[in-house]
Protein backbone atom coordinates (compact mmCIF):
# COMPACT_ATOMS: atom_id res chain seq x y z
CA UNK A 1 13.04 6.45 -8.53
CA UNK A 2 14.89 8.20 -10.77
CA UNK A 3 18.32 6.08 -10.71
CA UNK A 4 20.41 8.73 -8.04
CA UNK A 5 22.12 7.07 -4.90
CA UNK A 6 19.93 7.74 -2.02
CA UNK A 7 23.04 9.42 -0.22
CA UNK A 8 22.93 12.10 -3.38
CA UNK A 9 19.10 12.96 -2.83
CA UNK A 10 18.90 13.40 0.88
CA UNK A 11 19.00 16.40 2.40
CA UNK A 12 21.65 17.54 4.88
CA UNK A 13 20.08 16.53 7.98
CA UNK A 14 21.80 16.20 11.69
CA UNK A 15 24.72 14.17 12.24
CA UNK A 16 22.85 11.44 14.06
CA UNK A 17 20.00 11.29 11.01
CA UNK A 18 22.19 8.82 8.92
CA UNK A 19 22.06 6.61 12.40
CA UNK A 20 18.19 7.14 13.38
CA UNK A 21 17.30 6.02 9.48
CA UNK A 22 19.62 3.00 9.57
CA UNK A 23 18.07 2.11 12.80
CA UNK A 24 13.84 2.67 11.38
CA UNK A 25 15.79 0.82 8.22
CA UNK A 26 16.52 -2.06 10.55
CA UNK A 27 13.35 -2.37 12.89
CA UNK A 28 10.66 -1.60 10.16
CA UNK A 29 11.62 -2.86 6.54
CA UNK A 30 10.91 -6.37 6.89
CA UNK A 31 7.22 -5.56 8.34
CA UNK A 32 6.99 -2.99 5.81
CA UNK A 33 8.15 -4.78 2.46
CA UNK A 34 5.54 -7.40 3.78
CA UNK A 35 2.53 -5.21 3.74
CA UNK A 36 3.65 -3.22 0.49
CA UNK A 37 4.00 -6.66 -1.15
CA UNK A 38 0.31 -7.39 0.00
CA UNK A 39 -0.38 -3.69 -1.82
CA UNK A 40 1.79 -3.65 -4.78
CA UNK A 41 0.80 -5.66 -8.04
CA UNK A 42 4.80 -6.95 -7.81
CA UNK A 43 7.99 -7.20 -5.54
CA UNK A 44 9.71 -4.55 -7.95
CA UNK A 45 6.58 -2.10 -7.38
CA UNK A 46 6.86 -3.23 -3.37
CA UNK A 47 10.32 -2.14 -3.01
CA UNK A 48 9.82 1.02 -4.64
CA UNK A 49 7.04 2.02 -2.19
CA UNK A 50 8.83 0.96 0.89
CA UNK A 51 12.13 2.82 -0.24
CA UNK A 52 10.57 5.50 -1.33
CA UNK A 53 8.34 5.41 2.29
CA UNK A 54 12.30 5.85 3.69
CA UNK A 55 12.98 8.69 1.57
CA UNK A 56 10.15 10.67 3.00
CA UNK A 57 11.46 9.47 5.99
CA UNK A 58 14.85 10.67 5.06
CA UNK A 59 13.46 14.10 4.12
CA UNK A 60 11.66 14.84 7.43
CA UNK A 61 13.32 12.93 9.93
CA UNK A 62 11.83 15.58 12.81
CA UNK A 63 8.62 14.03 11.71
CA UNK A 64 8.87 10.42 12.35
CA UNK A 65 7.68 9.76 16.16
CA UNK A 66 9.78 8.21 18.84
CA UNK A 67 8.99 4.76 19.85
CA UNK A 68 8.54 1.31 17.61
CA UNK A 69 5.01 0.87 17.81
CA UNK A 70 4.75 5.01 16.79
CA UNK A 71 7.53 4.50 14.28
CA UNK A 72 5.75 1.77 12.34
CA UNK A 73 2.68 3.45 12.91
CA UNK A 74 4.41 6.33 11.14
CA UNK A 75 5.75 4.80 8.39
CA UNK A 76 2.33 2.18 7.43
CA UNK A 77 0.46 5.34 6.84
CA UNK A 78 3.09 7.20 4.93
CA UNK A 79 3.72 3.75 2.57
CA UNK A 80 -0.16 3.47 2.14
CA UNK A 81 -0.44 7.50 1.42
CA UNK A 82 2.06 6.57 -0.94
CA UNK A 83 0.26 3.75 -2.39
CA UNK A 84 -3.12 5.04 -2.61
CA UNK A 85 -1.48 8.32 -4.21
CA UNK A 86 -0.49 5.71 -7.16
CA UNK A 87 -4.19 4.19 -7.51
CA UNK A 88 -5.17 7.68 -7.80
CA UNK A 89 -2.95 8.33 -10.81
CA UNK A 90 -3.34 4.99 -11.98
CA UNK A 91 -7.22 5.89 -11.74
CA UNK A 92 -6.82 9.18 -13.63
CA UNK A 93 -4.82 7.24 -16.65
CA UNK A 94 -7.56 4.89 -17.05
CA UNK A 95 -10.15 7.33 -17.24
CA UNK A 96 -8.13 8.84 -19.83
CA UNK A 97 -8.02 5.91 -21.76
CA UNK A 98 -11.68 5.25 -21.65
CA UNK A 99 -12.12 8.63 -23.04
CA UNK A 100 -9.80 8.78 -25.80
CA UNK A 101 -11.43 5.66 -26.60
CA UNK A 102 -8.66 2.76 -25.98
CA UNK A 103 -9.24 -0.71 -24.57
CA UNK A 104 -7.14 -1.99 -21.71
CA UNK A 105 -6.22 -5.20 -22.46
CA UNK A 106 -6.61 -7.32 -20.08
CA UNK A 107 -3.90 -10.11 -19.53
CA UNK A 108 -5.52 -13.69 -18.35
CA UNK A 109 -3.73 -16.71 -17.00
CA UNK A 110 -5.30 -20.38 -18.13
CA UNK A 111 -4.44 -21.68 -14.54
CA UNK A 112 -7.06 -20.84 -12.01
CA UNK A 113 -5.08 -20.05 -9.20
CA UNK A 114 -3.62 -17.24 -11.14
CA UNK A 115 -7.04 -15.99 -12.47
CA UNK A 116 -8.52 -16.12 -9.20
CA UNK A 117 -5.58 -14.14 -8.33
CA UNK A 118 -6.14 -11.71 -10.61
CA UNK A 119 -9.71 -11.06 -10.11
CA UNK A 120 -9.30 -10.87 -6.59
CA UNK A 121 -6.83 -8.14 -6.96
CA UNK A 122 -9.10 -6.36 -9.58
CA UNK A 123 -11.31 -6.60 -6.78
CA UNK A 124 -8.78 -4.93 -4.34
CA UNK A 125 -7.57 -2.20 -7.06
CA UNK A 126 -11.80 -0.98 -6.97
CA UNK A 127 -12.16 -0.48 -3.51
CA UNK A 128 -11.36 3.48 -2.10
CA UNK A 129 -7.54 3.17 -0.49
CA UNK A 130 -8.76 3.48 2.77
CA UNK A 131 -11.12 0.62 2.78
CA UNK A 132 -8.59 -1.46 0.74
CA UNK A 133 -5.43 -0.94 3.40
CA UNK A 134 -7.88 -2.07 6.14
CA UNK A 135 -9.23 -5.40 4.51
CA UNK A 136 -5.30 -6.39 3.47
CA UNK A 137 -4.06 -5.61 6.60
CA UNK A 138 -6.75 -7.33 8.66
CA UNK A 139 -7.44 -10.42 5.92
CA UNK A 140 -4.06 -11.08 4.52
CA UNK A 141 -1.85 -9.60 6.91
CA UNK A 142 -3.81 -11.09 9.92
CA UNK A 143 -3.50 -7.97 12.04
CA UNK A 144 -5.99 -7.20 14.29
CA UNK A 145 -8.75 -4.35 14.17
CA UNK A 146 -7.31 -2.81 17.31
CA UNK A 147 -3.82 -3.10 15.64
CA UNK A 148 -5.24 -2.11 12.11
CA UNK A 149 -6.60 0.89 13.88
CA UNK A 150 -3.71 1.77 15.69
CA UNK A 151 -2.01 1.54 12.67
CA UNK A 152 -4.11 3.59 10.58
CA UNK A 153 -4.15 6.03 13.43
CA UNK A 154 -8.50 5.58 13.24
CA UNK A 155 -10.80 4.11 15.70
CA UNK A 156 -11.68 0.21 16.00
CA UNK A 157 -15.23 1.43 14.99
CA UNK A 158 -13.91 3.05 12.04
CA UNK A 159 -11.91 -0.36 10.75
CA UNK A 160 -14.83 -2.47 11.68
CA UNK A 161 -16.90 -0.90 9.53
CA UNK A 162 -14.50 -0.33 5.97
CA UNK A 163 -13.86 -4.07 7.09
CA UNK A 164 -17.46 -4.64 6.54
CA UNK A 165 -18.06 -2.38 3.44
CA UNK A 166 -14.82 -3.75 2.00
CA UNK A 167 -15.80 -7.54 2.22
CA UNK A 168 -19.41 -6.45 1.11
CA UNK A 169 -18.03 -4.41 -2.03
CA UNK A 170 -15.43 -7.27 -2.79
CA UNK A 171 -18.25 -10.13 -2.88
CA UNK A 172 -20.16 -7.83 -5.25
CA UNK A 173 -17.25 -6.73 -7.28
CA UNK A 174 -15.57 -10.56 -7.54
CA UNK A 175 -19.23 -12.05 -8.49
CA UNK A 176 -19.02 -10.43 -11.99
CA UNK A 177 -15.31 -10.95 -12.37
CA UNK A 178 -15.99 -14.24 -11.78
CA UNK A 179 -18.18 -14.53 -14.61
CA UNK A 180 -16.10 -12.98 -17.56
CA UNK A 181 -14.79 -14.92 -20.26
């Protein structure tokens, strides 16, 4: 964000706006900040995604469905949009970087939980967005694959199977990490 008061960026909306955002504010943030925490390398990078999944929110209030289970619905695909927009970017820097010819460097921890940790979300940061929201909110958040697809607003058929390309890719992409100095 760029520093500005939220109250100085939104748009004139209807009177009742203020109330209906206060009110997704309330019912959805905790579930929200949970899931963007599970997506986010850091609780700094977390928040910004879920506040900045309100300011879209904010900005189109028309366009958020009635309803809690439509609501969430709503604003998971909007705060993974908004995620997988920043792998994109992040995606398009590194290839830069390969090209102009610089090394990432590559910041280890000596205690293997933390390693593991980090290869694991190496692992994570390879797979397509799609495939990546499904396998963190079906293995780490512990939803469902009818509430995953729901979510996602895809079919059960569609989430079974990035579930099943995701934990193939991830086995194949952690077996190498695994094996780095």
């Amino acid at each position: 964000m760029n520093g500005a008061p939220m109250a100085t960026i939104l748009p004139a909306a209807l009177p009742d706006s203020g109330d209906r955002l206060t009110s997704l504010f309330d019912a959805h943030y905790n579930r929200l900040y949970a899931l963007a925490r599970r997506m986010a390398a850091d609780a700094e990078a977390a928040r910004d995604l879920v506040q900045e999944t309100f300011l879209r929110a904010a900005r189109a209030p028309a366009s958020v469905p009635h309803g809690h289970a439509r609501e969430e619905a709503w604003l998971v695909r909007v705060l993974i949009n908004i995620r997988r927009d920043e792998w994109r970017r992040a995606e398009v820097r590194r290839r830069h970087r390969e090209a102009a010819g610089e090394v990432p460097r590559a910041a280890r921890d000596h205690e293997a939980a933390a390693a593991a940790r980090e290869i694991v979300w190496r692992a994570l940061d390879a797979l397509p967005p799609r495939r990546r929201a499904v396998v963190v909110l079906h293995e780490l958040e512990g939803l469902t694959i009818a509430a995953v697809a729901s979510l996602l607003g895809v079919s059960a058929i569609t989430v079974r199977w990035h579930l099943s390309r995701g934990r193939r890719d991830l086995a194949r992409l952690i077996a190498p990490l695994m094996e780095e100095p």
